[in-house]
PDB file of N, CA and C in Angstrom:
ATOM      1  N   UNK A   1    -235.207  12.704 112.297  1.00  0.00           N
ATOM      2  CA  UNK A   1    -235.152  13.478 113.513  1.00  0.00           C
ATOM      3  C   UNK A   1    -233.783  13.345 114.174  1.00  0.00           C
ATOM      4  N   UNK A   2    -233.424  12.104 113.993  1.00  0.00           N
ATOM      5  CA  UNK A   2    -232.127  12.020 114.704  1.00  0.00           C
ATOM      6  C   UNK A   2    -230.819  12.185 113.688  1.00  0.00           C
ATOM      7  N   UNK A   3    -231.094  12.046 112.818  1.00  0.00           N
ATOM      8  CA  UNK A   3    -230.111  13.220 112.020  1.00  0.00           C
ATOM      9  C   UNK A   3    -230.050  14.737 112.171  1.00  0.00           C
ATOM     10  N   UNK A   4    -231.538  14.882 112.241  1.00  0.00           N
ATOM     11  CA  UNK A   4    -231.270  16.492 112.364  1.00  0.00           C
ATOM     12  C   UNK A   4    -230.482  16.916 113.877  1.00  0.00           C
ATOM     13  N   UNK A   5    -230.948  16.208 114.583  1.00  0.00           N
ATOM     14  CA  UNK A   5    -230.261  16.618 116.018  1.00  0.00           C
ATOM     15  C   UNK A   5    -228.733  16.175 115.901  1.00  0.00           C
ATOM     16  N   UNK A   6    -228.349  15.129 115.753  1.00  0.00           N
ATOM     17  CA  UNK A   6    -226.624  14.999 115.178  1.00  0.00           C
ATOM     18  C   UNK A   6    -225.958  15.954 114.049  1.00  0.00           C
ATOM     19  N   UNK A   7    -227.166  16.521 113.435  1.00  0.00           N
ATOM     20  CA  UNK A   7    -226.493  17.803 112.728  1.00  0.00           C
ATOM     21  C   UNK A   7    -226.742  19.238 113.589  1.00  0.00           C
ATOM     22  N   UNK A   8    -227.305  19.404 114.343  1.00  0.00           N
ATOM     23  CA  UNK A   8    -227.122  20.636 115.425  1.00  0.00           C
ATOM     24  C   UNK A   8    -226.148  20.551 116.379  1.00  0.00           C
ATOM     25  N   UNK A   9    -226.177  19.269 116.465  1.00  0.00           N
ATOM     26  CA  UNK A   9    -224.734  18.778 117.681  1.00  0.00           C
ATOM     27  C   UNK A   9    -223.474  18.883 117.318  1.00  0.00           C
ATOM     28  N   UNK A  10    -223.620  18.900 116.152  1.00  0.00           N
ATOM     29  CA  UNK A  10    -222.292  18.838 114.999  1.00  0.00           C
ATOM     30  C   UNK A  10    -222.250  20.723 115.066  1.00  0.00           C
ATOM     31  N   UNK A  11    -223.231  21.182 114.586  1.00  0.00           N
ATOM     32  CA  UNK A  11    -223.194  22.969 114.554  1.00  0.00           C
ATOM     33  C   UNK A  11    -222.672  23.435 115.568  1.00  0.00           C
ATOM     34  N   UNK A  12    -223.562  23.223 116.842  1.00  0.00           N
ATOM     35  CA  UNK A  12    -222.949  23.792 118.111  1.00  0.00           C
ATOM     36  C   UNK A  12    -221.672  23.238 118.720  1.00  0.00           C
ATOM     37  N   UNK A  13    -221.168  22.081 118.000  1.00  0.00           N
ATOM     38  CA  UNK A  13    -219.879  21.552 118.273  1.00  0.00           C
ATOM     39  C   UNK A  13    -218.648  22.642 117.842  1.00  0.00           C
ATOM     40  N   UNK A  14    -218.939  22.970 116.314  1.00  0.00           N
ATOM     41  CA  UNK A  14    -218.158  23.261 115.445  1.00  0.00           C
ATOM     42  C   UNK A  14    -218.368  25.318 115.768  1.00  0.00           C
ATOM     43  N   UNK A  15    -219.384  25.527 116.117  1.00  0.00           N
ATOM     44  CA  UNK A  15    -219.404  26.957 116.906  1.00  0.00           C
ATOM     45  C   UNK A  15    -218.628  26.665 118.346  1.00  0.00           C
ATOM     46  N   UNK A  16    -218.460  25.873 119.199  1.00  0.00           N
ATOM     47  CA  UNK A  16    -217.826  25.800 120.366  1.00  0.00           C
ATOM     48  C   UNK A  16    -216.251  25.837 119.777  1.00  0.00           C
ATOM     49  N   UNK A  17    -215.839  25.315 119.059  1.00  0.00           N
ATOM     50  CA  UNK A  17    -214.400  25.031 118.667  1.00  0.00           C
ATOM     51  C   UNK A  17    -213.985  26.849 118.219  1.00  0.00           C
ATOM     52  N   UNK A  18    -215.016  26.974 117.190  1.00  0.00           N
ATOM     53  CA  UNK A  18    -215.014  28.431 116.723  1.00  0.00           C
ATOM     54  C   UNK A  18    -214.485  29.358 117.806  1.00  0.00           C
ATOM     55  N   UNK A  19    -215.333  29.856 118.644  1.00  0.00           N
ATOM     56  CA  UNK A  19    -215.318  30.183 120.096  1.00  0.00           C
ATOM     57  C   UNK A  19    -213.894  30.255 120.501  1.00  0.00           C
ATOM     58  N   UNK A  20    -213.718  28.564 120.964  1.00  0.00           N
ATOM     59  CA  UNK A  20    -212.527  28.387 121.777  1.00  0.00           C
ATOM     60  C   UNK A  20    -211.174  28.928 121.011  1.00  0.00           C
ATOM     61  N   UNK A  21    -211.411  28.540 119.728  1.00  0.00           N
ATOM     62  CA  UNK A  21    -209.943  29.324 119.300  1.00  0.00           C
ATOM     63  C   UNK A  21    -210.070  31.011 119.187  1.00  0.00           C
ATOM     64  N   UNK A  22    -211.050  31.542 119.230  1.00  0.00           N
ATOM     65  CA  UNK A  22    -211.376  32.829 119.567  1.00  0.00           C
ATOM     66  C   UNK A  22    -210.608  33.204 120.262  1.00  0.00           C
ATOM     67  N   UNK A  23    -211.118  32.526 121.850  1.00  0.00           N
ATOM     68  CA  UNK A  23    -210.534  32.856 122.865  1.00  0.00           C
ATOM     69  C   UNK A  23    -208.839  32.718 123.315  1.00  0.00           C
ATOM     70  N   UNK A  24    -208.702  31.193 122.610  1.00  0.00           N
ATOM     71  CA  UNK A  24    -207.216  31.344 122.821  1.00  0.00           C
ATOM     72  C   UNK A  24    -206.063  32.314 122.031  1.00  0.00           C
ATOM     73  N   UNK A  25    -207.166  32.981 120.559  1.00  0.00           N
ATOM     74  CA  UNK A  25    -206.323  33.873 120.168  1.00  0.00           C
ATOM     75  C   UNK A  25    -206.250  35.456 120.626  1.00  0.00           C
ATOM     76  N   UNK A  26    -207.210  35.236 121.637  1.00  0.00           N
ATOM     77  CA  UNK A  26    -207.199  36.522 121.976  1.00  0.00           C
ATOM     78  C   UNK A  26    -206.424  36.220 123.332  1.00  0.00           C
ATOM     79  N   UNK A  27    -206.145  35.020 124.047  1.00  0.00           N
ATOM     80  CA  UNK A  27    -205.316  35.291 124.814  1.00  0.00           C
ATOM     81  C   UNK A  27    -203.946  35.367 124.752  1.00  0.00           C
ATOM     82  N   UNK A  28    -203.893  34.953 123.427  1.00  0.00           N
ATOM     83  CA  UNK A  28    -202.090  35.218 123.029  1.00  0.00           C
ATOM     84  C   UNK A  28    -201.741  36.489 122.550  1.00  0.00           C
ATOM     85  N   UNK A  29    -202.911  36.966 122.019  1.00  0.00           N
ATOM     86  CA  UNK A  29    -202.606  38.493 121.941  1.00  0.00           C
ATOM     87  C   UNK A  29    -202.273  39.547 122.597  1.00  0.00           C
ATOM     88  N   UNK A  30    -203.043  39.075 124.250  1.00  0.00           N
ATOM     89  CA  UNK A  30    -202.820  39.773 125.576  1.00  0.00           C
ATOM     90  C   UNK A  30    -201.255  39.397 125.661  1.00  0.00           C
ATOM     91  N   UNK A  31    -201.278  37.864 125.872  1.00  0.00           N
ATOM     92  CA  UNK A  31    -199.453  38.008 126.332  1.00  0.00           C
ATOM     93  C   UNK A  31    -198.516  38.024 125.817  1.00  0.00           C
ATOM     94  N   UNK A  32    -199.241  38.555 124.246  1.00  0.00           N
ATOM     95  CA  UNK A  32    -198.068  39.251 123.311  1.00  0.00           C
ATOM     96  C   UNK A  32    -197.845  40.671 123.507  1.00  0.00           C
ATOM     97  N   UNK A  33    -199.190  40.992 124.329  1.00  0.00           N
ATOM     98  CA  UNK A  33    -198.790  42.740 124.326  1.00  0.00           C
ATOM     99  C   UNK A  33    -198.203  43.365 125.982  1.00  0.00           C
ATOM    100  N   UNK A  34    -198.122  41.315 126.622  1.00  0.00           N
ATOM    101  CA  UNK A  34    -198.073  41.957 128.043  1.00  0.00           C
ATOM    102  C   UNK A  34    -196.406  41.764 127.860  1.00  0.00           C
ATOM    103  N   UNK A  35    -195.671  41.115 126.904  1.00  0.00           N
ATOM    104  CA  UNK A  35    -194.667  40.959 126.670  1.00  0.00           C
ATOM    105  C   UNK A  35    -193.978  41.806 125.850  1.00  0.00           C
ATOM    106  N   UNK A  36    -194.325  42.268 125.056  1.00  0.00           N
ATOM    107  CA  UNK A  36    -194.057  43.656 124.328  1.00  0.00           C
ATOM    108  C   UNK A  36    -193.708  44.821 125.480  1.00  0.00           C
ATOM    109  N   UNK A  37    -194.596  44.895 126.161  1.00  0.00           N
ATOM    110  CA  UNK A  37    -194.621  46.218 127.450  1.00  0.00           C
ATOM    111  C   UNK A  37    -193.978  45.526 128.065  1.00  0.00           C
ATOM    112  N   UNK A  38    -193.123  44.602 128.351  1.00  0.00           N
ATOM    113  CA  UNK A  38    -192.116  44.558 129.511  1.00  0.00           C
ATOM    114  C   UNK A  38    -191.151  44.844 129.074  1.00  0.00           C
ATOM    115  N   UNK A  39    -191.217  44.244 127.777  1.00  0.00           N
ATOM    116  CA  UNK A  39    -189.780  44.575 126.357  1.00  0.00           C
ATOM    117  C   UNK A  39    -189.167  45.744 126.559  1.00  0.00           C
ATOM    118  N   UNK A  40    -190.228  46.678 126.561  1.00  0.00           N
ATOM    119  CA  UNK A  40    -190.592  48.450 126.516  1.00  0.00           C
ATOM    120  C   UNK A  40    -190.143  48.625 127.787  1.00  0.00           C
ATOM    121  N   UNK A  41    -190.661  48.096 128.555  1.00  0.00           N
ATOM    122  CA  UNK A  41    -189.972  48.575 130.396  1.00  0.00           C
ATOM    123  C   UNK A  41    -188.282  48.235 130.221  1.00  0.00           C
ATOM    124  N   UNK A  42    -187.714  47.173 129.853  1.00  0.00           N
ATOM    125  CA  UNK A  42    -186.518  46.653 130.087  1.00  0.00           C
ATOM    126  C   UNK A  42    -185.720  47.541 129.180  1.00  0.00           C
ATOM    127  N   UNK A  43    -186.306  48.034 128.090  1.00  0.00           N
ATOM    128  CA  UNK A  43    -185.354  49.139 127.150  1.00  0.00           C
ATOM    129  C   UNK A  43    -185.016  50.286 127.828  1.00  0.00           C
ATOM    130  N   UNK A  44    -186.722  50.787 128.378  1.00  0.00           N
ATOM    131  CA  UNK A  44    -186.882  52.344 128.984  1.00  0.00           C
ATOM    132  C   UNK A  44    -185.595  52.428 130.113  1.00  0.00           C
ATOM    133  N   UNK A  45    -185.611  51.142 130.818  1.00  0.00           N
ATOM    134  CA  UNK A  45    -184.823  51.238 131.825  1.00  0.00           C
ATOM    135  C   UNK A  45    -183.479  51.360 132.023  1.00  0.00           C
ATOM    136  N   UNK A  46    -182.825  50.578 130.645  1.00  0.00           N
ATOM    137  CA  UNK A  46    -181.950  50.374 130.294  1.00  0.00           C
ATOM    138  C   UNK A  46    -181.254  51.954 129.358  1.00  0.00           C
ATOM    139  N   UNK A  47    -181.823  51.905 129.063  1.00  0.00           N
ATOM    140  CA  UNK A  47    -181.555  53.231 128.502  1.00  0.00           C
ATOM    141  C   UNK A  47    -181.220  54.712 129.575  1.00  0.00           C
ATOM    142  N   UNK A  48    -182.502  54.646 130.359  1.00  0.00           N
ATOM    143  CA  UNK A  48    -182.066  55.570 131.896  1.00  0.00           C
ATOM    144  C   UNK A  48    -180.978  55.187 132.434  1.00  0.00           C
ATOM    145  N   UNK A  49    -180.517  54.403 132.567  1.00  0.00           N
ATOM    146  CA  UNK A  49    -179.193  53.775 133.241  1.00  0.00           C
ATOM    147  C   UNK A  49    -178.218  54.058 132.901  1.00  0.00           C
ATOM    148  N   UNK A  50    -178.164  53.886 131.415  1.00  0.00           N
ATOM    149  CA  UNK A  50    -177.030  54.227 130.450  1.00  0.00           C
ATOM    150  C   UNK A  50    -176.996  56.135 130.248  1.00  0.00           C
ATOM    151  N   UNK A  51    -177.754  57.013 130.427  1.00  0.00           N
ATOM    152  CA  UNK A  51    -178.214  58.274 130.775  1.00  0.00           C
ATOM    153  C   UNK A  51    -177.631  58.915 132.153  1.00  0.00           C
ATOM    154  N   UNK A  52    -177.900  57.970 133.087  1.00  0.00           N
ATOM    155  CA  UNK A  52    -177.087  58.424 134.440  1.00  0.00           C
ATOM    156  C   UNK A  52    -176.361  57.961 134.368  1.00  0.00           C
ATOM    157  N   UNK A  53    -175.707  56.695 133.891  1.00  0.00           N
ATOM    158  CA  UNK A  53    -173.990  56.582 133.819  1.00  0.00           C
ATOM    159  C   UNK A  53    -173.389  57.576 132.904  1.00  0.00           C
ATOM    160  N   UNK A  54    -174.200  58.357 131.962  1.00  0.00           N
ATOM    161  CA  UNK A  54    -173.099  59.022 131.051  1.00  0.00           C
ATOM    162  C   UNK A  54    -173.239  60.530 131.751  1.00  0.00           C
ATOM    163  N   UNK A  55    -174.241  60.828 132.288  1.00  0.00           N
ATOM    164  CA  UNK A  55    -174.116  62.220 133.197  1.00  0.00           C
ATOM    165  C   UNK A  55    -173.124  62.034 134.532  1.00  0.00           C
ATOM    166  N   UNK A  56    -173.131  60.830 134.759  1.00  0.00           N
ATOM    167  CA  UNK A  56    -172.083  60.840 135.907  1.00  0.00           C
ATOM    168  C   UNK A  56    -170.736  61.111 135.557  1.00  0.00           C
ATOM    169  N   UNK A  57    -170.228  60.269 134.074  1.00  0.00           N
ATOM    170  CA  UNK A  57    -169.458  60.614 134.071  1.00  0.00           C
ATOM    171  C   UNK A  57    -168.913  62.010 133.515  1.00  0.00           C
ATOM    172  N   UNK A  58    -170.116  62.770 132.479  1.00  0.00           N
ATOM    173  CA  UNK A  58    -169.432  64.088 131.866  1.00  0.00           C
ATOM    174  C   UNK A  58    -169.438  64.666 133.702  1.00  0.00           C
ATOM    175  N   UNK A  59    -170.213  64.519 134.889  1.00  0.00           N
ATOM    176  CA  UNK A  59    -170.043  65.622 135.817  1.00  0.00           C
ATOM    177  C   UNK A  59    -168.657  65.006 136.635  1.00  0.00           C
ATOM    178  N   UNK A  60    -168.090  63.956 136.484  1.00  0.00           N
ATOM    179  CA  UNK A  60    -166.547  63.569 136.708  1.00  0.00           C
ATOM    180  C   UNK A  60    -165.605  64.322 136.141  1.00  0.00           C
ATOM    181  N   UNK A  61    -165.586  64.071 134.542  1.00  0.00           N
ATOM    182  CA  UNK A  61    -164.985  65.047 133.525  1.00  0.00           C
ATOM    183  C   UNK A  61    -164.673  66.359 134.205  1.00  0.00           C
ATOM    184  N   UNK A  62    -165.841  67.206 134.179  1.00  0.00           N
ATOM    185  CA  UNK A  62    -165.925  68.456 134.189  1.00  0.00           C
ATOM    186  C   UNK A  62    -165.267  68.500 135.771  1.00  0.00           C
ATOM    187  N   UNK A  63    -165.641  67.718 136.854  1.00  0.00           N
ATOM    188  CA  UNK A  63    -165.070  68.172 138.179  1.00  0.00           C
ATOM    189  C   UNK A  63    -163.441  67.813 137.952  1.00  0.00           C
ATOM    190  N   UNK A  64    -163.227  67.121 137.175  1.00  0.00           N
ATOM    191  CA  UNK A  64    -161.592  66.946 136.866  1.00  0.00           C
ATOM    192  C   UNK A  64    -160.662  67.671 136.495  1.00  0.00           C
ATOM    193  N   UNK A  65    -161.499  68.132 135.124  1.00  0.00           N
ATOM    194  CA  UNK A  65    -161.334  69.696 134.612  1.00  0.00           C
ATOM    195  C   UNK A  65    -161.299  70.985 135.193  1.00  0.00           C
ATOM    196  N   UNK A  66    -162.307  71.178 136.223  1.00  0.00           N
ATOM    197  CA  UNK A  66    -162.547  72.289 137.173  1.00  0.00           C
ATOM    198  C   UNK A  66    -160.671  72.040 138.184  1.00  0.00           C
ATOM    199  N   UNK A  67    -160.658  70.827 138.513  1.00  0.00           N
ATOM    200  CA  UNK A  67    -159.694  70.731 139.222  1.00  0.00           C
ATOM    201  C   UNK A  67    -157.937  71.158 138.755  1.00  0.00           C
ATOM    202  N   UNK A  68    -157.855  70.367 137.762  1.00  0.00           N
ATOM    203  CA  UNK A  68    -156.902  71.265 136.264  1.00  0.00           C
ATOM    204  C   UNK A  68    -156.921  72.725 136.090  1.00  0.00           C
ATOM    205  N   UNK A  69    -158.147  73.005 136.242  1.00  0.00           N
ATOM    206  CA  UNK A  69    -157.817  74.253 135.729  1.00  0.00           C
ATOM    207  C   UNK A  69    -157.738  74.888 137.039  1.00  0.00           C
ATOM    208  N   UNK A  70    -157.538  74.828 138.313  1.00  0.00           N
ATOM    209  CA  UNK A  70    -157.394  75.523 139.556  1.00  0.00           C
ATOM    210  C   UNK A  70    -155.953  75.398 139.956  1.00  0.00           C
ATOM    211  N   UNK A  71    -155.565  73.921 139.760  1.00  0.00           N
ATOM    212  CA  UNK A  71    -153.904  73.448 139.757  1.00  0.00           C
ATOM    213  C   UNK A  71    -153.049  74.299 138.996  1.00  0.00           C
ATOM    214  N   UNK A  72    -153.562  74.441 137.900  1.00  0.00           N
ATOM    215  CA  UNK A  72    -152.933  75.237 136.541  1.00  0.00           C
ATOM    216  C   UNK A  72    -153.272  77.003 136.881  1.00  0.00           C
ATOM    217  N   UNK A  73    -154.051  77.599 137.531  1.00  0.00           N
ATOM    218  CA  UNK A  73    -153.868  78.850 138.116  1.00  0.00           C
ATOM    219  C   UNK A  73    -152.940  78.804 139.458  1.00  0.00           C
ATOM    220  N   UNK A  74    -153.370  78.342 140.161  1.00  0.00           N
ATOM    221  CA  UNK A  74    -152.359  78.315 141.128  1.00  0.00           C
ATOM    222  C   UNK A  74    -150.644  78.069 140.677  1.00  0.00           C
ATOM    223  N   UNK A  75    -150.321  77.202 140.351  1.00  0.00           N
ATOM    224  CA  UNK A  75    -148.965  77.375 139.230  1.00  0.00           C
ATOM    225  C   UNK A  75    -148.734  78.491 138.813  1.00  0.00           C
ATOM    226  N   UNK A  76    -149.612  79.227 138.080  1.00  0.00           N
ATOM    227  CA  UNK A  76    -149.501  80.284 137.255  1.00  0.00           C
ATOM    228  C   UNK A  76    -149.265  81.782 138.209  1.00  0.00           C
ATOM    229  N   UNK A  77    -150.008  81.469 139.281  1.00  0.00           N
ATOM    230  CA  UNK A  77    -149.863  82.841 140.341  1.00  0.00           C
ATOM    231  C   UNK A  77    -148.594  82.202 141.057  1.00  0.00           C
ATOM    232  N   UNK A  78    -148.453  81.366 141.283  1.00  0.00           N
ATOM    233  CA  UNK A  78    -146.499  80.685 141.982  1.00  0.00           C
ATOM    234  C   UNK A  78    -145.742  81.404 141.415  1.00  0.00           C
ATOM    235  N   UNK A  79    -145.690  81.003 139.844  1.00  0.00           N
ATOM    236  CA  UNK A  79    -144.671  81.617 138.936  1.00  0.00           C
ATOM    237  C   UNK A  79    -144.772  83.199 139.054  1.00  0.00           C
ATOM    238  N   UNK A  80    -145.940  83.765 138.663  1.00  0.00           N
ATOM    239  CA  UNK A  80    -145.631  85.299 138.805  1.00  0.00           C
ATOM    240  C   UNK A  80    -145.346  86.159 140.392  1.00  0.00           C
ATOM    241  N   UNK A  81    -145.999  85.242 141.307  1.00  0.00           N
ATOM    242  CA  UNK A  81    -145.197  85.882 142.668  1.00  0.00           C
ATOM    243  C   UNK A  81    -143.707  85.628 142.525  1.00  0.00           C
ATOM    244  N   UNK A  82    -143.345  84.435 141.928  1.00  0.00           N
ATOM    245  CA  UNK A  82    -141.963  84.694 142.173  1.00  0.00           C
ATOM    246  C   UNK A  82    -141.192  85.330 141.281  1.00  0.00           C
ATOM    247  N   UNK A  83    -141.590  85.545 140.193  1.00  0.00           N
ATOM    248  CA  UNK A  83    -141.046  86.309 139.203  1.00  0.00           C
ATOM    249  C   UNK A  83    -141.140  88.037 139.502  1.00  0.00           C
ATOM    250  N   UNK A  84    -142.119  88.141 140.860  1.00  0.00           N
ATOM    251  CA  UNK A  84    -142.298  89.705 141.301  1.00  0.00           C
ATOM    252  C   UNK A  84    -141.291  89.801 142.275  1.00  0.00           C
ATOM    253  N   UNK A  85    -141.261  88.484 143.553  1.00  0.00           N
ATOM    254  CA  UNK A  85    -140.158  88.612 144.095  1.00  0.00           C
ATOM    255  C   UNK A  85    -138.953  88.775 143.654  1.00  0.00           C
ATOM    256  N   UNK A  86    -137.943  88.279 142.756  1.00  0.00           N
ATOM    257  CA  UNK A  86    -137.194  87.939 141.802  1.00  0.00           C
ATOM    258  C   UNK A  86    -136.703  89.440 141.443  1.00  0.00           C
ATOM    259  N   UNK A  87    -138.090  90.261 140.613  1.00  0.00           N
ATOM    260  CA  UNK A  87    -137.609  91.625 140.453  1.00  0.00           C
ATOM    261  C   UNK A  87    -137.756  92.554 141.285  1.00  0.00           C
ATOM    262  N   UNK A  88    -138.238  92.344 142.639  1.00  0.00           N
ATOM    263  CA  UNK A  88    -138.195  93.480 143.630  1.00  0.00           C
ATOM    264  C   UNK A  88    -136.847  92.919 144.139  1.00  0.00           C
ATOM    265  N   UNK A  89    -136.038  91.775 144.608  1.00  0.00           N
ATOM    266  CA  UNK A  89    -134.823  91.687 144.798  1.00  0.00           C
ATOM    267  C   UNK A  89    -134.123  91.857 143.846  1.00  0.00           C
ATOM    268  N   UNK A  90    -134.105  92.329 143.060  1.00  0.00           N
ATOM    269  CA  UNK A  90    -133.365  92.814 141.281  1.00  0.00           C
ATOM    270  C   UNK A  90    -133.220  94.789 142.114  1.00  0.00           C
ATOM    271  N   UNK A  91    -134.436  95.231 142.183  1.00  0.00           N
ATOM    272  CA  UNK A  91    -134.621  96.237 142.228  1.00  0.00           C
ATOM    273  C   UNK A  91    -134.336  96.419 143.783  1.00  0.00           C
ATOM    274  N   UNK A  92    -134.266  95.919 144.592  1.00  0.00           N
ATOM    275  CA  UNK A  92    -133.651  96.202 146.107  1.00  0.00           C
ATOM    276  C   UNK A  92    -131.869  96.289 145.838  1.00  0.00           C
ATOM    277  N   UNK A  93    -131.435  95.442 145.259  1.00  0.00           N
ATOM    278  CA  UNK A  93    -130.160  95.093 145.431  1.00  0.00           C
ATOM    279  C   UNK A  93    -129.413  96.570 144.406  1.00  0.00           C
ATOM    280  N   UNK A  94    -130.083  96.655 142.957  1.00  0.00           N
ATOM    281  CA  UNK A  94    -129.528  97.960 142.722  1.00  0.00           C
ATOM    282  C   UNK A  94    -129.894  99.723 143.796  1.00  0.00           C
ATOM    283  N   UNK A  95    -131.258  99.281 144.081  1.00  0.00           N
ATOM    284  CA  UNK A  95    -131.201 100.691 144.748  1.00  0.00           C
ATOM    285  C   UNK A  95    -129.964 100.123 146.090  1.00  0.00           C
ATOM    286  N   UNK A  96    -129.812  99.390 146.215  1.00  0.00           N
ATOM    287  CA  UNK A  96    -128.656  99.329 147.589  1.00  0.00           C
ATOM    288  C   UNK A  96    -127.267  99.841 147.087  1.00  0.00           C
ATOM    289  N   UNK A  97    -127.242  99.748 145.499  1.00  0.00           N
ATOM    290  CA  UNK A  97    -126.077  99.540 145.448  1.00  0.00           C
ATOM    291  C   UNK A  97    -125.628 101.118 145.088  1.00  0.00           C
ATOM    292  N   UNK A  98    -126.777 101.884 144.405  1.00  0.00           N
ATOM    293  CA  UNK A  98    -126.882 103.587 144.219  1.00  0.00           C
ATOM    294  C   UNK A  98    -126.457 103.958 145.899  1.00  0.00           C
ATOM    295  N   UNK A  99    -126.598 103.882 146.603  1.00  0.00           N
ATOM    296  CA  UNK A  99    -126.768 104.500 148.006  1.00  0.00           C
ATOM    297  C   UNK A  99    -125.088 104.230 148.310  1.00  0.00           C
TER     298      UNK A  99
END
C-alpha cells in the first residue's frame, strides 16, 4: 500500500514537473515574441526616420534647384535687356547720325 502511494506521489510529482516546464516554455515563447515585436517596432521606426530624412532632403534639393534655376533666368533676362539696350543705343546713335 505504501508503495503504491510513493508510486502516485512519484506520478503526480513527475506530471507537476511536466506541467511546470510547460509553462515555463510557454512563457519564453511569449517573451520571445514580445521581443521580436519590439525588434519589429525599432526597425519600423527606424526605417520611417530614415524616409523623412531622405524626403527632407530630396525637398531641399529640389528647393535649391528651384532656386538655381530662378538665379539662372534672371541672369538670362539681365543679359538680354541689356543686349536690347545695347542695340536700341546702336540704333539711336545711327538714326542720329542719318539726320
Amino acid at each position: 500500500m505504501e508503495i503504491e502511494r510513493l508510486k502516485a506521489l512519484k506520478v503526480a510529482e513527475e506530471r507537476e514537473q511536466v506541467r511546470m516546464q510547460a509553462r515555463r516554455k510557454g512563457a519564453l515563447v511569449i517573451v520571445d515574441q514580445i521581443q521580436e515585436r519590439e525588434i519589429e517596432r525599432i526597425k519600423q521606426r527606424e526605417m520611417l526616420q530614415k524616409e523623412q530624412e531622405q524626403m527632407a532632403r530630396q525637398i531641399e534639393n529640389q528647393r535649391l534647384a528651384e532656386i538655381k534655376a530662378a538665379e539662372e533666368k534672371r541672369a538670362r533676362n539681365l543679359r538680354l535687356i541689356a543686349e536690347v539696350e545695347a542695340a536700341n543705343s546702336i540704333a539711336l546713335a545711327k538714326k542720329a547720325e542719318m539726320r
